[in-house]
N, C-alpha and C. Protein backbone atom coordinates (compact mmCIF):
# COMPACT_ATOMS: atom_id res chain seq x y z
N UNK A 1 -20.94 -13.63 62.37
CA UNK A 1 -20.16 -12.70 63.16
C UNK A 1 -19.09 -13.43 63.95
N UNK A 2 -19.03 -14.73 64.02
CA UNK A 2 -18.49 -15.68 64.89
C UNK A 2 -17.09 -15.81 64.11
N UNK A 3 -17.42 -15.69 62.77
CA UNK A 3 -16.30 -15.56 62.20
C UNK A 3 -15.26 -14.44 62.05
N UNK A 4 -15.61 -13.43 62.24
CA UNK A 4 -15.30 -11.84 62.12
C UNK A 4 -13.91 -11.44 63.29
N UNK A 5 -14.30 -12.58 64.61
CA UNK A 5 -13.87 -12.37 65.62
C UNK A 5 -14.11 -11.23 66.36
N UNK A 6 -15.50 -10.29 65.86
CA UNK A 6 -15.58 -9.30 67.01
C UNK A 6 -17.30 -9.31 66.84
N UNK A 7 -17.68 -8.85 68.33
CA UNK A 7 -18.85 -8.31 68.86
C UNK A 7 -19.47 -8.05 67.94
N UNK A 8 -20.88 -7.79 68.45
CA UNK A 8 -21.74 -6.65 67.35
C UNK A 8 -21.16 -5.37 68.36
N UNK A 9 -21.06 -5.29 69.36
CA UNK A 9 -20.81 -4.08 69.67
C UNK A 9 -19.23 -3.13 68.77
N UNK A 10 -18.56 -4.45 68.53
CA UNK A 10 -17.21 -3.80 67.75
C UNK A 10 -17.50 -3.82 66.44
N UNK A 11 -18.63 -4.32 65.45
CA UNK A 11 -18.60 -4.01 64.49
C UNK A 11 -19.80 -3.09 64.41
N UNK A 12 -20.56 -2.67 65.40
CA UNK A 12 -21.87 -1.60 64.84
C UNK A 12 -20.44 -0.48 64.90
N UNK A 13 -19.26 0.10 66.08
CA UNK A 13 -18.50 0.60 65.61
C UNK A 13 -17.66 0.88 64.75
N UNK A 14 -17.16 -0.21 64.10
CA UNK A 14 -17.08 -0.27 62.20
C UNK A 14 -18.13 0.50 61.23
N UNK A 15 -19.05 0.19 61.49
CA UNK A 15 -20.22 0.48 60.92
C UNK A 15 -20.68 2.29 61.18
N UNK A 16 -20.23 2.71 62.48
CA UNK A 16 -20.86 3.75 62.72
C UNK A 16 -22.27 4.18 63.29
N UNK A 17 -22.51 3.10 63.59
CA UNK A 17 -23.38 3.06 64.57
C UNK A 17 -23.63 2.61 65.83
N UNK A 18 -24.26 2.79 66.92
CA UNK A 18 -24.77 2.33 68.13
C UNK A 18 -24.84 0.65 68.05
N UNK A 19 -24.97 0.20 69.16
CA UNK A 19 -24.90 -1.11 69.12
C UNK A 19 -26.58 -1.86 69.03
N UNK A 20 -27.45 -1.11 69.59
CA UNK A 20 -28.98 -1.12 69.33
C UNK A 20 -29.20 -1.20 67.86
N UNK A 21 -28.84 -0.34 67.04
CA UNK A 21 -29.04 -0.34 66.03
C UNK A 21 -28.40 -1.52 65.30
N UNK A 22 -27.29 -1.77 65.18
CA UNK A 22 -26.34 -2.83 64.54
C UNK A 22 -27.27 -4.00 64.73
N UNK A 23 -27.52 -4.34 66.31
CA UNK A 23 -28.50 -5.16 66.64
C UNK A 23 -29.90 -5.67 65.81
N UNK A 24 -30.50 -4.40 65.65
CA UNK A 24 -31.38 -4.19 64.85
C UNK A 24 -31.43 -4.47 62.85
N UNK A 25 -30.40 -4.39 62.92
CA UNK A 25 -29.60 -5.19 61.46
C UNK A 25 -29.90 -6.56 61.35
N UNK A 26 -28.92 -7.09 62.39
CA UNK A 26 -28.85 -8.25 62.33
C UNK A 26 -30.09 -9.08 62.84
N UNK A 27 -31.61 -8.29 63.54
CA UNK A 27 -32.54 -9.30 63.75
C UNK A 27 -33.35 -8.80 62.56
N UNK A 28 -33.01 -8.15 61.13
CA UNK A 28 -33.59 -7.94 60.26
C UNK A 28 -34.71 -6.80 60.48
N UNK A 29 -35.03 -6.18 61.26
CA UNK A 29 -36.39 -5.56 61.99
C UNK A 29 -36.05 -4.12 61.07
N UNK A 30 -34.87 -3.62 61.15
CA UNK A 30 -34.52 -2.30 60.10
C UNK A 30 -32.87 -3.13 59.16
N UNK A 31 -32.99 -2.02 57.83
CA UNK A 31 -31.71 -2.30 57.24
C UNK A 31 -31.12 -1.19 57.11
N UNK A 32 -29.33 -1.48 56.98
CA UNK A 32 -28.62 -0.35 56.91
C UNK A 32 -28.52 0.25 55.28
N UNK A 33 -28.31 1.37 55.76
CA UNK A 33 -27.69 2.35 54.33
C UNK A 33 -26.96 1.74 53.75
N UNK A 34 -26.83 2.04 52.28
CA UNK A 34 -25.66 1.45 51.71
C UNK A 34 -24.11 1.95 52.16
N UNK A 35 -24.56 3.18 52.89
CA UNK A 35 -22.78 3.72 53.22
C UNK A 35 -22.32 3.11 53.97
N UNK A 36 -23.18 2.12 54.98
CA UNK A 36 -22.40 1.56 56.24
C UNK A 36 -22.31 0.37 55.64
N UNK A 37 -22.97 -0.77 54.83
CA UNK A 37 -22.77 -1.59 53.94
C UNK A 37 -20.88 -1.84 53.90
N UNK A 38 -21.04 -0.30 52.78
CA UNK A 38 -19.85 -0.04 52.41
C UNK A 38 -18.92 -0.10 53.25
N UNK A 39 -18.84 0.20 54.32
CA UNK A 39 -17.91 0.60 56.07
C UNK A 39 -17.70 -1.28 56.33
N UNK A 40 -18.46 -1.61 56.56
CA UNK A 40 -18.71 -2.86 56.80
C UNK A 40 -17.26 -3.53 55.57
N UNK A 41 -18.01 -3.60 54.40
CA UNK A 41 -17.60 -4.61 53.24
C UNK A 41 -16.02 -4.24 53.28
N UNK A 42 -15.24 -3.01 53.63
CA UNK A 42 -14.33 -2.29 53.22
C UNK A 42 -13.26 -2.86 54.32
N UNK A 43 -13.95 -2.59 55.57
CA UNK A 43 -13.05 -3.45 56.87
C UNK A 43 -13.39 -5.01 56.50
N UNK A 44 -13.71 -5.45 56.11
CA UNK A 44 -13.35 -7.17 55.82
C UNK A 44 -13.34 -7.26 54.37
N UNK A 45 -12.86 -6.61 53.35
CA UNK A 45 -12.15 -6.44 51.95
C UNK A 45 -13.52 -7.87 51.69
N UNK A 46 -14.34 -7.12 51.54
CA UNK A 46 -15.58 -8.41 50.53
C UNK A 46 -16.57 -7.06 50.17
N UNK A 47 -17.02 -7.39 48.83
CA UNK A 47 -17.74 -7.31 48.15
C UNK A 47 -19.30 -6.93 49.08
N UNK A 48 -19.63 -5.37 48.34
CA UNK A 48 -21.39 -5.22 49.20
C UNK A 48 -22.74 -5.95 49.03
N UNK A 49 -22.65 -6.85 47.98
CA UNK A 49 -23.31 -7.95 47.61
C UNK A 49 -23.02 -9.06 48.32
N UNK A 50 -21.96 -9.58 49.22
CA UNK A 50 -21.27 -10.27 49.88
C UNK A 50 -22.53 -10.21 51.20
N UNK A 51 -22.99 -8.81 51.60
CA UNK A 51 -23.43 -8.93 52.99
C UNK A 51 -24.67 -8.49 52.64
N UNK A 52 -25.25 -8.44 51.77
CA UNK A 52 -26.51 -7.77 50.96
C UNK A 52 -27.32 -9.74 50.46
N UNK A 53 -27.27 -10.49 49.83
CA UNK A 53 -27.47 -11.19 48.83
C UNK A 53 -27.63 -12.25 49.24
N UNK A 54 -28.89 -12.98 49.83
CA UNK A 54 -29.51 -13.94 50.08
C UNK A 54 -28.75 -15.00 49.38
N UNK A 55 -28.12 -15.38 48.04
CA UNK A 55 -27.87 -16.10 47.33
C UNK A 55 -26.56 -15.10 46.77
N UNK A 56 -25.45 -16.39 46.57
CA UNK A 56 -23.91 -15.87 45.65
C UNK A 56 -24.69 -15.44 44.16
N UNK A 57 -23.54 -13.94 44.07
CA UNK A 57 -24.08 -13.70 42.62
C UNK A 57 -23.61 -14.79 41.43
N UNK A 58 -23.90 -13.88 40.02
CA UNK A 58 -23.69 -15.28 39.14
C UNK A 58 -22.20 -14.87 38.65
N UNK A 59 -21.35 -14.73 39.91
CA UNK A 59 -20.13 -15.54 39.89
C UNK A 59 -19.00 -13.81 39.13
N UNK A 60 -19.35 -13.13 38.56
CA UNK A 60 -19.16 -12.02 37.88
C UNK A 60 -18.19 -11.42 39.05
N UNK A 61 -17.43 -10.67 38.67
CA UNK A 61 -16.27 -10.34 39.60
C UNK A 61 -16.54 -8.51 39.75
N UNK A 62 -16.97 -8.20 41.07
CA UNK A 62 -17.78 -6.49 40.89
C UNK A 62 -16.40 -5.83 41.29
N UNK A 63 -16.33 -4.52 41.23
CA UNK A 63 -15.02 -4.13 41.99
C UNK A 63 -15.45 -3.69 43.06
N UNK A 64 -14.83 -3.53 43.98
CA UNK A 64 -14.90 -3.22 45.51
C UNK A 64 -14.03 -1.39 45.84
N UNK A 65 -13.94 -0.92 44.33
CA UNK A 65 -13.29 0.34 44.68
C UNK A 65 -12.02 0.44 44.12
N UNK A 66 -11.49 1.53 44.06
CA UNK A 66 -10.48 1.57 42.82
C UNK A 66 -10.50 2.12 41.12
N UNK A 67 -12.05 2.26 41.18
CA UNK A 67 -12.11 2.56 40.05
C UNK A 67 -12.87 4.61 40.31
N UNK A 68 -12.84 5.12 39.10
CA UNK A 68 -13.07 6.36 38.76
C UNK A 68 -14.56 6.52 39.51
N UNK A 69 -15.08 5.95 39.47
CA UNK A 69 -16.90 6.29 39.85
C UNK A 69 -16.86 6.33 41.63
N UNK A 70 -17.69 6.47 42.47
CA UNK A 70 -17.54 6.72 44.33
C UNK A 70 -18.85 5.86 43.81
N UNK A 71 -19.52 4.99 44.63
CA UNK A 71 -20.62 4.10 44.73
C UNK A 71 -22.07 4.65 44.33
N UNK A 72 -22.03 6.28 44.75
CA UNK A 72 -23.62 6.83 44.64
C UNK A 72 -23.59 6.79 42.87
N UNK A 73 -22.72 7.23 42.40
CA UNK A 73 -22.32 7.68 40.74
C UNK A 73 -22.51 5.87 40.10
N UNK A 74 -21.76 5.09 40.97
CA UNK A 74 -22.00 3.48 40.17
C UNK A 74 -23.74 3.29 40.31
N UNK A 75 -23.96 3.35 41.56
CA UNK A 75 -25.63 3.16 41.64
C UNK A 75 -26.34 3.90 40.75
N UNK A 76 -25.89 5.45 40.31
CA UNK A 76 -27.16 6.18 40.05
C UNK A 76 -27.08 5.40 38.04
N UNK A 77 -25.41 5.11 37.57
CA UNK A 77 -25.78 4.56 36.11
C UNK A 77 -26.31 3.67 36.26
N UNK A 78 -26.06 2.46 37.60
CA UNK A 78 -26.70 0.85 37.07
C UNK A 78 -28.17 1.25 36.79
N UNK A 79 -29.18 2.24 37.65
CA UNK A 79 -30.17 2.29 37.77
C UNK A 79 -30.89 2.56 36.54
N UNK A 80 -30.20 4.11 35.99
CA UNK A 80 -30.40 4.34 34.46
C UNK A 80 -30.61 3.25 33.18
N UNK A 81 -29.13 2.30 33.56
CA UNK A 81 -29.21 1.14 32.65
C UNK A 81 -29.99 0.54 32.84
N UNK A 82 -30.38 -0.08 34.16
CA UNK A 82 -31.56 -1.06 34.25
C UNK A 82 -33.13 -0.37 33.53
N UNK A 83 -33.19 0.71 33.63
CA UNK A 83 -34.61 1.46 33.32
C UNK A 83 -34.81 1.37 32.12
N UNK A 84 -33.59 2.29 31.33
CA UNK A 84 -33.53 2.14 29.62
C UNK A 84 -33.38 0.74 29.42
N UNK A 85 -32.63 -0.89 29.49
CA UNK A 85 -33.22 -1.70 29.18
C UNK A 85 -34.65 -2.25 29.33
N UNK A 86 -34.88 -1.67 30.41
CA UNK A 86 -36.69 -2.28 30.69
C UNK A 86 -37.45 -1.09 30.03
N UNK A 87 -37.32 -0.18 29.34
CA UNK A 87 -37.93 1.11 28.72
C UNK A 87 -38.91 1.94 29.53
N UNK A 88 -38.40 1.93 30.83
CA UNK A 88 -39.23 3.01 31.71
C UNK A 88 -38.45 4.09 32.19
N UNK A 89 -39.70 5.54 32.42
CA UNK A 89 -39.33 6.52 32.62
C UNK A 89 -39.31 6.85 34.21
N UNK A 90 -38.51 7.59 34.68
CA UNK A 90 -38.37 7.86 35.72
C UNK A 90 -39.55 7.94 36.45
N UNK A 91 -41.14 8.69 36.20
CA UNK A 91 -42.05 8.69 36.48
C UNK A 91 -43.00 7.73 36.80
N UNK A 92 -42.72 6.76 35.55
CA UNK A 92 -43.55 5.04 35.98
C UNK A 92 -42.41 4.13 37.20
N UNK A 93 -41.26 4.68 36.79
CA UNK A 93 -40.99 3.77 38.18
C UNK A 93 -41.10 4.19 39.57
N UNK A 94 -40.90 5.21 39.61
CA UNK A 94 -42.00 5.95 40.39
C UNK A 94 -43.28 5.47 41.09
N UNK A 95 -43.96 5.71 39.91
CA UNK A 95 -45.21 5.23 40.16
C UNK A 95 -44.95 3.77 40.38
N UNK A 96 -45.18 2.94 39.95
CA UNK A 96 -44.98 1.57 40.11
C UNK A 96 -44.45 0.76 41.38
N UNK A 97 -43.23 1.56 41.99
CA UNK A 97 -43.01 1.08 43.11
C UNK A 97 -43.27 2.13 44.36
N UNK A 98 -43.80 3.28 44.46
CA UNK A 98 -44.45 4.26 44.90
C UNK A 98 -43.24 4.47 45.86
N UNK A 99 -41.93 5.46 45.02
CA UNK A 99 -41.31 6.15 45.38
C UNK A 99 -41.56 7.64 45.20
N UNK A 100 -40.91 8.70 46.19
CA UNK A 100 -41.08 9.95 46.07
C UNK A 100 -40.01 10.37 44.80
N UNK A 101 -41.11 10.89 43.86
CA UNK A 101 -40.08 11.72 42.46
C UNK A 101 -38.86 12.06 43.01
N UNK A 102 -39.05 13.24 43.72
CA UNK A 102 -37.46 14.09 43.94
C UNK A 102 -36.61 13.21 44.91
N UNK A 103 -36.72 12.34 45.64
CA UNK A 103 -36.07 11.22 46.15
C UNK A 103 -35.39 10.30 45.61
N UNK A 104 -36.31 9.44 44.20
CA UNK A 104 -35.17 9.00 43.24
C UNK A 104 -34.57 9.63 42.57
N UNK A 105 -34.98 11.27 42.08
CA UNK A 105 -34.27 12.05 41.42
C UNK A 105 -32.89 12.20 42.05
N UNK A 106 -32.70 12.26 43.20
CA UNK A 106 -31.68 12.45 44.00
C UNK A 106 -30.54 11.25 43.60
N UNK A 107 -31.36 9.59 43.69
CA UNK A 107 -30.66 8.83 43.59
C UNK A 107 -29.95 8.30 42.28
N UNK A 108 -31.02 8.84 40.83
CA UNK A 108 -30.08 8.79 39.68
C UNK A 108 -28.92 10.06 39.57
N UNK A 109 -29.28 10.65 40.21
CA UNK A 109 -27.62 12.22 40.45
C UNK A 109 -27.14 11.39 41.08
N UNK A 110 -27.09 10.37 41.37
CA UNK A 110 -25.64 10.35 42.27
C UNK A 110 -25.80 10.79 43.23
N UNK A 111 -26.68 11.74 44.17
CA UNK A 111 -26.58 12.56 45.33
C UNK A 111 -26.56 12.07 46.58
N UNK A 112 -27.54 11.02 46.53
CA UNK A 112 -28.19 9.84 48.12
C UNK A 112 -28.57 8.35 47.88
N UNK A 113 -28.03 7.98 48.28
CA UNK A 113 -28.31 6.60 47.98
C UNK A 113 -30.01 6.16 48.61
N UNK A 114 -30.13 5.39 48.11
CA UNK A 114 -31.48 4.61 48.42
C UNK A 114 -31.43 3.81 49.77
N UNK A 115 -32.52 3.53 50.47
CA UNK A 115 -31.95 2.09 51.68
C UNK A 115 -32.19 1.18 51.05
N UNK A 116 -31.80 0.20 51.70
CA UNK A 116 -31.72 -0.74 51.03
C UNK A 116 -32.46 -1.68 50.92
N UNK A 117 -34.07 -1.10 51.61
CA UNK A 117 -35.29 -2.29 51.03
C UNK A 117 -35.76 -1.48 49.48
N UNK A 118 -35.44 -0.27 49.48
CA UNK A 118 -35.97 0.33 48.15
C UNK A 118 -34.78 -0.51 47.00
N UNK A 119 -33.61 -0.33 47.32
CA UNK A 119 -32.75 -1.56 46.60
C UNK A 119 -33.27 -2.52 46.11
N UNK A 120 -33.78 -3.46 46.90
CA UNK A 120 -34.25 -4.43 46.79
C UNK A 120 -35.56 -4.38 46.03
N UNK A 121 -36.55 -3.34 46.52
CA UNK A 121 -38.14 -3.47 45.17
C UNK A 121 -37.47 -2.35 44.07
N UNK A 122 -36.20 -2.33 43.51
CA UNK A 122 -35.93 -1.97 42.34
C UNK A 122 -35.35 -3.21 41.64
N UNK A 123 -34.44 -4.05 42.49
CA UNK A 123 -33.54 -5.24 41.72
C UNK A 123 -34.66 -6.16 41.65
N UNK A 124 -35.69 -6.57 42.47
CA UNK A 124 -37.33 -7.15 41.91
C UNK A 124 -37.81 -6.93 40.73
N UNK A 125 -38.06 -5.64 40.40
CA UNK A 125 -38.91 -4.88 39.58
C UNK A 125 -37.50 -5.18 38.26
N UNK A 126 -36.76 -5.26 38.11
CA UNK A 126 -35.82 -5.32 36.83
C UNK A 126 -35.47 -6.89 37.03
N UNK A 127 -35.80 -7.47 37.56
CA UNK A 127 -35.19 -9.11 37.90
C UNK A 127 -33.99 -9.31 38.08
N UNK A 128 -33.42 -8.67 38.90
CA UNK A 128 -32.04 -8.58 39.02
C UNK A 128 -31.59 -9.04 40.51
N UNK A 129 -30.12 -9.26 40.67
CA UNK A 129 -29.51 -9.30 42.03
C UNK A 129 -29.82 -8.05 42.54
N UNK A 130 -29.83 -7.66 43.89
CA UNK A 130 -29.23 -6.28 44.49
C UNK A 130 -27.80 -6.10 44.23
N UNK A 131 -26.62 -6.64 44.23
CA UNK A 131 -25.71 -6.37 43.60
C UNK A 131 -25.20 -5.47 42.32
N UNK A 132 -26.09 -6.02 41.40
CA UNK A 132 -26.55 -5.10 39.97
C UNK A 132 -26.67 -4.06 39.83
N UNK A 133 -27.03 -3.59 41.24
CA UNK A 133 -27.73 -2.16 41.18
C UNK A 133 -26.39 -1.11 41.89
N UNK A 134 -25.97 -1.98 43.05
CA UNK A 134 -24.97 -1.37 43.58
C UNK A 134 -23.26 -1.34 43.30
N UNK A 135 -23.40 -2.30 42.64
CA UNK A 135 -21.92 -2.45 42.24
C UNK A 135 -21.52 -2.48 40.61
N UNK A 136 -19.89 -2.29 40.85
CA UNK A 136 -19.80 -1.71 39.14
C UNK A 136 -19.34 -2.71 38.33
N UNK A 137 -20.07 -3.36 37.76
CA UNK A 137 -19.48 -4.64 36.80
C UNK A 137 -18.61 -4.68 35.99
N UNK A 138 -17.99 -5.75 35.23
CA UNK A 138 -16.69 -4.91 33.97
C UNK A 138 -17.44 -5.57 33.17
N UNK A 139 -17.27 -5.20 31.55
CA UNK A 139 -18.27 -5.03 30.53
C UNK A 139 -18.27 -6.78 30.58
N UNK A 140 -19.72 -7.23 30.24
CA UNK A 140 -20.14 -7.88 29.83
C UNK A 140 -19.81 -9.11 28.99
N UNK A 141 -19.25 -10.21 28.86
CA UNK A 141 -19.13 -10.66 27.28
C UNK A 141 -20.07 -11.27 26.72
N UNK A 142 -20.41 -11.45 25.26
CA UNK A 142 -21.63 -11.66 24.88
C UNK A 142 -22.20 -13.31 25.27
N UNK A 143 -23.30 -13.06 25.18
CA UNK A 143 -24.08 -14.29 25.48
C UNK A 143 -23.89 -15.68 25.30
N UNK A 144 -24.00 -16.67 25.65
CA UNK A 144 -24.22 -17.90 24.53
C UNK A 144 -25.17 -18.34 24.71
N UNK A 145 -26.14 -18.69 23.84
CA UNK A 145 -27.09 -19.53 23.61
C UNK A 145 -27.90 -19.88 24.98
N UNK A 146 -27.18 -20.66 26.28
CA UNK A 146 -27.49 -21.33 27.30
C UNK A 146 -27.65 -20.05 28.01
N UNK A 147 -26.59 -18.98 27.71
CA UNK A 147 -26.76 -17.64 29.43
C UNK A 147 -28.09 -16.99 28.29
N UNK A 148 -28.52 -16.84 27.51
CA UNK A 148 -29.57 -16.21 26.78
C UNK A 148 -31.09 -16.71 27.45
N UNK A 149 -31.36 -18.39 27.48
CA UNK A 149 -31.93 -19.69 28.01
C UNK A 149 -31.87 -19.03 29.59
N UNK A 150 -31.09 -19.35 30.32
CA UNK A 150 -30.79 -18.95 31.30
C UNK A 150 -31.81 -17.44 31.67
N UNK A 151 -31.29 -16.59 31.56
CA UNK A 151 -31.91 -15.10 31.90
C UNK A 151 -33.11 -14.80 31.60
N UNK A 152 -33.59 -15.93 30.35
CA UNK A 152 -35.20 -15.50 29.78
C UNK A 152 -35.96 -16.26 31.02
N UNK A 153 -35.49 -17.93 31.78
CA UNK A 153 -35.84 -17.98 32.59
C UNK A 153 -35.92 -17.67 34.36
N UNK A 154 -34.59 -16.73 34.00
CA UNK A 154 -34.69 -16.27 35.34
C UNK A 154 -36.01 -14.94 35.23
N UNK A 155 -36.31 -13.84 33.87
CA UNK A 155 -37.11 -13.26 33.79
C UNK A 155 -38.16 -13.80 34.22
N UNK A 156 -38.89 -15.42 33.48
CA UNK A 156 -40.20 -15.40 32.98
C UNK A 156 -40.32 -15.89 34.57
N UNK A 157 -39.86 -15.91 35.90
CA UNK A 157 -40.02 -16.35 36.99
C UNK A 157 -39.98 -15.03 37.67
N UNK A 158 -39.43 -13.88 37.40
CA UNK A 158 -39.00 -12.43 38.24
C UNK A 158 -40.21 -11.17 37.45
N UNK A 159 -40.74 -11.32 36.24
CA UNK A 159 -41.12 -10.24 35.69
C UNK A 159 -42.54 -10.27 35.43
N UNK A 160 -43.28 -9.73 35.67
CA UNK A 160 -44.82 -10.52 35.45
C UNK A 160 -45.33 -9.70 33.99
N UNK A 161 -44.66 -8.75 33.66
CA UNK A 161 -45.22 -8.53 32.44
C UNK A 161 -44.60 -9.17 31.17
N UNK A 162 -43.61 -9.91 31.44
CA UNK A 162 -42.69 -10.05 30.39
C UNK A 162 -43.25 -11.64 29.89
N UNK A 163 -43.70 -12.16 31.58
CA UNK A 163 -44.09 -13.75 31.60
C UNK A 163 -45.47 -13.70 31.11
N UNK A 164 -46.01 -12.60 30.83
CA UNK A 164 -47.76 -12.10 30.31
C UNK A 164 -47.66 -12.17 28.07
N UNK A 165 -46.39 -11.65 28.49
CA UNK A 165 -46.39 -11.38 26.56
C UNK A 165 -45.74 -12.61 26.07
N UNK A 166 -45.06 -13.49 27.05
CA UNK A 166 -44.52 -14.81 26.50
C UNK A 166 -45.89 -15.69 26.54
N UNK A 167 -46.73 -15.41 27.71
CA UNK A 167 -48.01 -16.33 27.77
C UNK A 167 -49.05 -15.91 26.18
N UNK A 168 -48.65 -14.56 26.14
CA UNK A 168 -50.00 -14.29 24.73
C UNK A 168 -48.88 -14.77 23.63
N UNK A 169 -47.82 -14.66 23.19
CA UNK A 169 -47.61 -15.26 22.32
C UNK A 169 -47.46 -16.93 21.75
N UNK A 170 -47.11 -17.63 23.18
CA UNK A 170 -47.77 -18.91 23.03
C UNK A 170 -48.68 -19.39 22.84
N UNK A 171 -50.05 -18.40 23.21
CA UNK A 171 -51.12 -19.11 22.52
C UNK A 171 -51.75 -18.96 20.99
N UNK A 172 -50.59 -17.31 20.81
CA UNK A 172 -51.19 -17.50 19.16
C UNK A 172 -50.70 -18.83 18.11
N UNK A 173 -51.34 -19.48 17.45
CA UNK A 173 -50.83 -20.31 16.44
C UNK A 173 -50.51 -19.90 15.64
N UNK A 174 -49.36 -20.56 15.00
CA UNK A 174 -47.69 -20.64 14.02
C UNK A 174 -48.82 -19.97 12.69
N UNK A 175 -49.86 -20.08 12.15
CA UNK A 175 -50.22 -20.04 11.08
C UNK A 175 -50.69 -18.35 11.23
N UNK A 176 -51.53 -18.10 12.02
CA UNK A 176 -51.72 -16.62 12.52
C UNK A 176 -50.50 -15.82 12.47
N UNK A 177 -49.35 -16.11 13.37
CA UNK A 177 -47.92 -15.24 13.50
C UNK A 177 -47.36 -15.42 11.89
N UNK A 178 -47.61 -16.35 11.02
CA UNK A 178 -46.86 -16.35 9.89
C UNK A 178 -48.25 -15.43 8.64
N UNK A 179 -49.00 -15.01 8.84
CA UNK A 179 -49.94 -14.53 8.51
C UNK A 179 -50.14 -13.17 8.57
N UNK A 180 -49.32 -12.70 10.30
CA UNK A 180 -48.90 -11.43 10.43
C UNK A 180 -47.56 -11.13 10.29
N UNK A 181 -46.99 -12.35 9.49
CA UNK A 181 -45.76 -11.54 9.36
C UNK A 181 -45.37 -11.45 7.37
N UNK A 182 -46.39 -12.16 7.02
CA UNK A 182 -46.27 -11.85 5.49
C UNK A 182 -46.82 -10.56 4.78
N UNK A 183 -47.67 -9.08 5.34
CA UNK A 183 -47.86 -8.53 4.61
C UNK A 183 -46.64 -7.35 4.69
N UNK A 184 -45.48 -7.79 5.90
CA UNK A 184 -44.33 -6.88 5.97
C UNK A 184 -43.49 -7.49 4.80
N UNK A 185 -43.33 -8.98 4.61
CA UNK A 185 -42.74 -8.69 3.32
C UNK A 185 -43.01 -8.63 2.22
N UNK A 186 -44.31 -8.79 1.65
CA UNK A 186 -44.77 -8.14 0.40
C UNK A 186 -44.56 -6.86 0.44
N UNK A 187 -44.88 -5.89 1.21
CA UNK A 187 -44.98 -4.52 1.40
C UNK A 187 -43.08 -4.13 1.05
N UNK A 188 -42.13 -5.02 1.42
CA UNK A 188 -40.82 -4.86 1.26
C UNK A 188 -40.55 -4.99 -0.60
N UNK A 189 -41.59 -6.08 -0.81
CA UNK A 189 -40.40 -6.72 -2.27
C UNK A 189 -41.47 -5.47 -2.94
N UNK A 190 -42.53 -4.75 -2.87
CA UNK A 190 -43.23 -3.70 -3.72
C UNK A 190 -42.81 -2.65 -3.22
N UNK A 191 -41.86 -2.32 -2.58
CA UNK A 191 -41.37 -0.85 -2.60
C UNK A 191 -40.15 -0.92 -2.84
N UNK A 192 -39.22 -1.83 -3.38
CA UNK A 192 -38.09 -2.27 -3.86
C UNK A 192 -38.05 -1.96 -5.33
C-alpha cells in the first residue's frame, strides 16, 4: 500500500467500502468480492490476479477488460471449461466442495460471482491459478513436450485423484499393460 501512495482509508474508498472492512482484507481475517477486486485492479490498471495470487501467473497475458464478455460471463465459461476438462457435473462439484446447488447455479449464469475463498477451493480442486478462473485468457498455443512435463507435474502435486491413477498405473508391469492391450488389436485385424 506504501506504494499506492494512499491510505487504507483512501483505498477501502476505491474499493467501496468502509475502512474496517478494507482493514479486514488486508489482515486476511475476511476476503473481498470479486467486484471490489475488480474496483481495486481497475484504479491501478493491473490485472485481478495481480492482487488475488500468492505467486506471478505463468506469465500468460489475461485482459483486464475491453473485451465482449463483463467478468461474471468470463468466470461463469472458465468454470464450465475447467469442469468439462476434469469431467464433472455440476452436482459432484457441488458435492465435493460442499457448495449450495442454486448458488453455483447462479455462478455458471453469469449472475453472482463467487467470494473469493470459494475461488480459491475451485482453482485447488482443478489445479489451477485463481486467475484461471477469473480472468479471460487468449487462446492457448499448443503444447511442447516440456509445458505437457510441466502441467502433469504441476497436477500430480495439486490433484489427488489424478496422482492415485498415475500411482496404479506405475505399479502395473510393462508385460500385464501389453497383455491388456493385445486383445484390442486382434479384435481390430478380425473385424477388418
Amino acid at each position: 500500500m506504501e506504494l499506492s501512495g494512499k491510505n487504507q482509508k483512501e483505498l477501502a474508498k476505491i474499493a467501496g467500502v468502509s475502512a474496517p472492512t478494507f482493514n479486514e482484507w488486508v489482515n486476511a481475517k475476511k476476503f473481498p468480492r470479486i467486484g471490489k477486486i475488480q474496483a481495486l485492479a481497475d484504479y491501478f490498471g493491473i490485472k485481478k490476479s495481480e492482487l488475488i495470487e500468492d505467486e506471478p501467473t505463468d506469465g500468460q497475458e489475461a485482459s483486464t477488460g475491453g473485451g465482449d464478455l463483463n467478468s461474471k460471463e468470463i468466470m461463469a465459461q472458465n468454470i464450465k471449461k475447467y469442469m468439462d476438462s476434469k469431467g464433472v457435473t455440476n452436482q459432484k462439484l457441488c458435492d465435493d466442495l460442499g457448495f449450495k446447488y442454486t448458488t453455483f447455479m447462479d455462478w455458471i449464469k453469469g449472475v453472482t460471482y463467487p467470494r473469493i475463498s470459494k475461488i480459491e477451493a475451485m482453482a485447488d480442486y482443478f489445479g489451477i491459478q485463481k486467475a484461471d478462473l477469473i480472468e479471460e485468457k487468449p487462446p492457448k498455443e499448443p503444447e511442447t513436450g516440456m509445458d505437457t512435463l510441466a502441467n502433469i507435474i504441476v497436477r500430480l502435486c495439486k490433484d489427488a485423484e489424478f496422482r492415485q491413477a498415475v500411482e496404479n498405473l506405475y505399479d502395473l508391469d510393462a508385460e500385464k499393460l501389453r497383455s491388456q492391450s493385445q486383445p484390442s488389436k486382434n479384435h481390430e485385424r478380425s473385424s477388418k
